[in-house]
Protein backbone atom coordinates (compact mmCIF):
# COMPACT_ATOMS: atom_id res chain seq x y z
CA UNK A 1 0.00 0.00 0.00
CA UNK A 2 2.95 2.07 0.54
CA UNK A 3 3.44 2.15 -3.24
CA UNK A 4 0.05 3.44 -4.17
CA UNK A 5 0.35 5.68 -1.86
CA UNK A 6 3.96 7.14 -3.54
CA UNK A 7 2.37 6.90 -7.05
CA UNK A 8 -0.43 8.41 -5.73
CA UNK A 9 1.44 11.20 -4.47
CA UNK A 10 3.87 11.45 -7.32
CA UNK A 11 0.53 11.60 -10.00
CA UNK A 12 -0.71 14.67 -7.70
CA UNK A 13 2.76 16.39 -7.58
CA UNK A 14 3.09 16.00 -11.54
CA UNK A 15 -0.35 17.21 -11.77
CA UNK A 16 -0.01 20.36 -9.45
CA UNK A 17 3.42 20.94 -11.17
CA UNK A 18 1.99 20.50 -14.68
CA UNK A 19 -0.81 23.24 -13.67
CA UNK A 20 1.78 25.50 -12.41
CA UNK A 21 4.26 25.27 -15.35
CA UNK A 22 1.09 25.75 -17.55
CA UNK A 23 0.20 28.63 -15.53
CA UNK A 24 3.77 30.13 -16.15
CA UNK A 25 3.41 29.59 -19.09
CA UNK A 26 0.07 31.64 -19.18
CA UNK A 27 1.42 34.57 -17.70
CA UNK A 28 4.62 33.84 -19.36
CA UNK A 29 2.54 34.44 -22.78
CA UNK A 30 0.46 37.36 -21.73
CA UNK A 31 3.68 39.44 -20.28
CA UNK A 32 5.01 38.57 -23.49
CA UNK A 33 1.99 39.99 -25.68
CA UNK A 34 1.61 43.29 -23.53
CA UNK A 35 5.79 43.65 -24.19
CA UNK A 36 4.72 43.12 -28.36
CA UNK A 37 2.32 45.37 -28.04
CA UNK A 38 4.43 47.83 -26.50
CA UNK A 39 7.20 47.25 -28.98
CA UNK A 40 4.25 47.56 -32.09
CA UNK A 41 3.29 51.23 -30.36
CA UNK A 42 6.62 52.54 -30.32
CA UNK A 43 7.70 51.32 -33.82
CA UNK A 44 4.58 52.95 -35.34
CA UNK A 45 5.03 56.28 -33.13
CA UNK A 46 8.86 55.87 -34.42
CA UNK A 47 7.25 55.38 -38.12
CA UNK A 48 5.21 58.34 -37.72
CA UNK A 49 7.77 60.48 -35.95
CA UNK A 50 9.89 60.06 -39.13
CA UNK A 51 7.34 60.24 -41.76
CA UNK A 52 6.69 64.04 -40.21
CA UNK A 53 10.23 64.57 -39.93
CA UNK A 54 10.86 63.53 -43.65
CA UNK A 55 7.68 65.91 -44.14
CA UNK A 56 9.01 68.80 -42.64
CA UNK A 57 12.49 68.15 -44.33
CA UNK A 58 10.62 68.57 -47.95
CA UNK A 59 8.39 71.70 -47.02
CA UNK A 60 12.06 73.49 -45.18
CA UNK A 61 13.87 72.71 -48.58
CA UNK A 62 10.72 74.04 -50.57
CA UNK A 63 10.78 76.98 -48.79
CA UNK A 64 14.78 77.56 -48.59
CA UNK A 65 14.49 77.07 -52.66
CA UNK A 66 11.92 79.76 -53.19
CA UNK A 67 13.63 82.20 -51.19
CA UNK A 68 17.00 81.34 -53.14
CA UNK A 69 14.83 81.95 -56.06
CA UNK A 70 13.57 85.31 -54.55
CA UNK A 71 16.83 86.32 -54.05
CA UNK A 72 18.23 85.12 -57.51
CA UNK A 73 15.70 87.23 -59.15
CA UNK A 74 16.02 89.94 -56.89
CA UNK A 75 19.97 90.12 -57.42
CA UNK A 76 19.04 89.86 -61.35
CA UNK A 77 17.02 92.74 -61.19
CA UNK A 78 18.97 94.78 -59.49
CA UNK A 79 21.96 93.78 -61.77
CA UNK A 80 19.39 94.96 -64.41
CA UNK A 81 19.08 98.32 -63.09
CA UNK A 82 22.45 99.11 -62.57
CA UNK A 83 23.51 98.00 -65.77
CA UNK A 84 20.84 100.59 -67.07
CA UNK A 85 22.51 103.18 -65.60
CA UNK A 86 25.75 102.53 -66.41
CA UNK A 87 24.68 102.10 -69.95
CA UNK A 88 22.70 105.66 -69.75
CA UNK A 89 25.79 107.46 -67.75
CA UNK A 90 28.33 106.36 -70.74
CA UNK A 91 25.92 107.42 -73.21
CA UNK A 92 25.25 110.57 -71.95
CA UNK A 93 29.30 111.28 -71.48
CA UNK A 94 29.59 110.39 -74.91
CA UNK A 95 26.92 112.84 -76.08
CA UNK A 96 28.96 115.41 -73.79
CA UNK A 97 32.14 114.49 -75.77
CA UNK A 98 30.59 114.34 -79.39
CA UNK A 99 29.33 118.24 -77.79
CA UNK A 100 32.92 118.97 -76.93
CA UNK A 101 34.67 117.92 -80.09
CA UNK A 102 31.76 119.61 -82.45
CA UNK A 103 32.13 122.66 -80.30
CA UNK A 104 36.32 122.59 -80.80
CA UNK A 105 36.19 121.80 -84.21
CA UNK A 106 33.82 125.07 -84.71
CA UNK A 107 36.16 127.01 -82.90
CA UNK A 108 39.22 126.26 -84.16
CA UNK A 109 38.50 124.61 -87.73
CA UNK A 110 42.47 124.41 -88.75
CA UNK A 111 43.60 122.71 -85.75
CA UNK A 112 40.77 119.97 -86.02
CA UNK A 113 41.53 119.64 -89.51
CA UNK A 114 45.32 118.81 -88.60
CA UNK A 115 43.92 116.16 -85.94
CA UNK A 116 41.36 114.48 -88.03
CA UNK A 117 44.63 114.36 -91.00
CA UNK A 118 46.82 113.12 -88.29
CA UNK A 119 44.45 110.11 -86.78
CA UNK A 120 43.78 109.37 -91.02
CA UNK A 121 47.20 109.00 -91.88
CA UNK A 122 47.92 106.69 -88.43
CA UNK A 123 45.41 104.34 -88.88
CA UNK A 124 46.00 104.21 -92.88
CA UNK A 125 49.65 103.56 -91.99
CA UNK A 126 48.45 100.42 -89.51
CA UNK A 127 46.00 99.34 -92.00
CA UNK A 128 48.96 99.15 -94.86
CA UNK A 129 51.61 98.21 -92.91
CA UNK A 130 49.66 94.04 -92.13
């Protein structure tokens, strides 16, 4: 009797042992799923963090484009306007010259003629001498 009474205890301590490590097992599982549900969250919050980033990445270089645009048009017109005046100021000395020289040559019509003779015969004499 002393043997049924050891397999008898034996079946109860594999039973009660069996229920615990299935129990384990159970929580084992469930701490498990709350720690991959945890891990899903922050992968989709890291996800979303980065699809704004990217977002905000695209809209700054967007923006820093149209300025440099802004500013490449700006600089254009500016160039544009200075140019202008440039072009106006040399044309304007150059009427004051043409002035001068008409002005001279009314003055002093012998000495202009000697001039005008002596810039002929130089550039006839570069032109003949290639």
């Amino acid at each position: 009797m002393d043997e049924q009474r050891v397999q008898d205890r034996v079946s109860e301590t594999t039973e009660k042992v069996g229920t615990m490590a299935s129990d384990a097992a159970k929580q084992a599982g469930a701490s498990m799923q709350g720690t991959l549900e945890q891990g899903k969250a922050m992968i989709q919050d890291a996800q979303t963090s980065a699809a704004t980033l990217a977002r905000q990445a695209s809209e700054t270089g967007r923006q820093a484009m149209a300025q440099a645009g802004e500013l490449v048009q700006g600089a254009a017109r500016e160039a544009s306007s200075q140019a202008t005046q440039a072009a106006t100021s040399l044309y304007q000395q150059g009427s004051r010259a043409g002035d001068f020289i008409s002005q001279y040559a009314a003055e002093q019509p012998v000495t202009a003629l000697l001039v005008a003779g002596a810039i002929g015969y130089g550039l006839a004499y570069l032109i003949h001498r290639r």
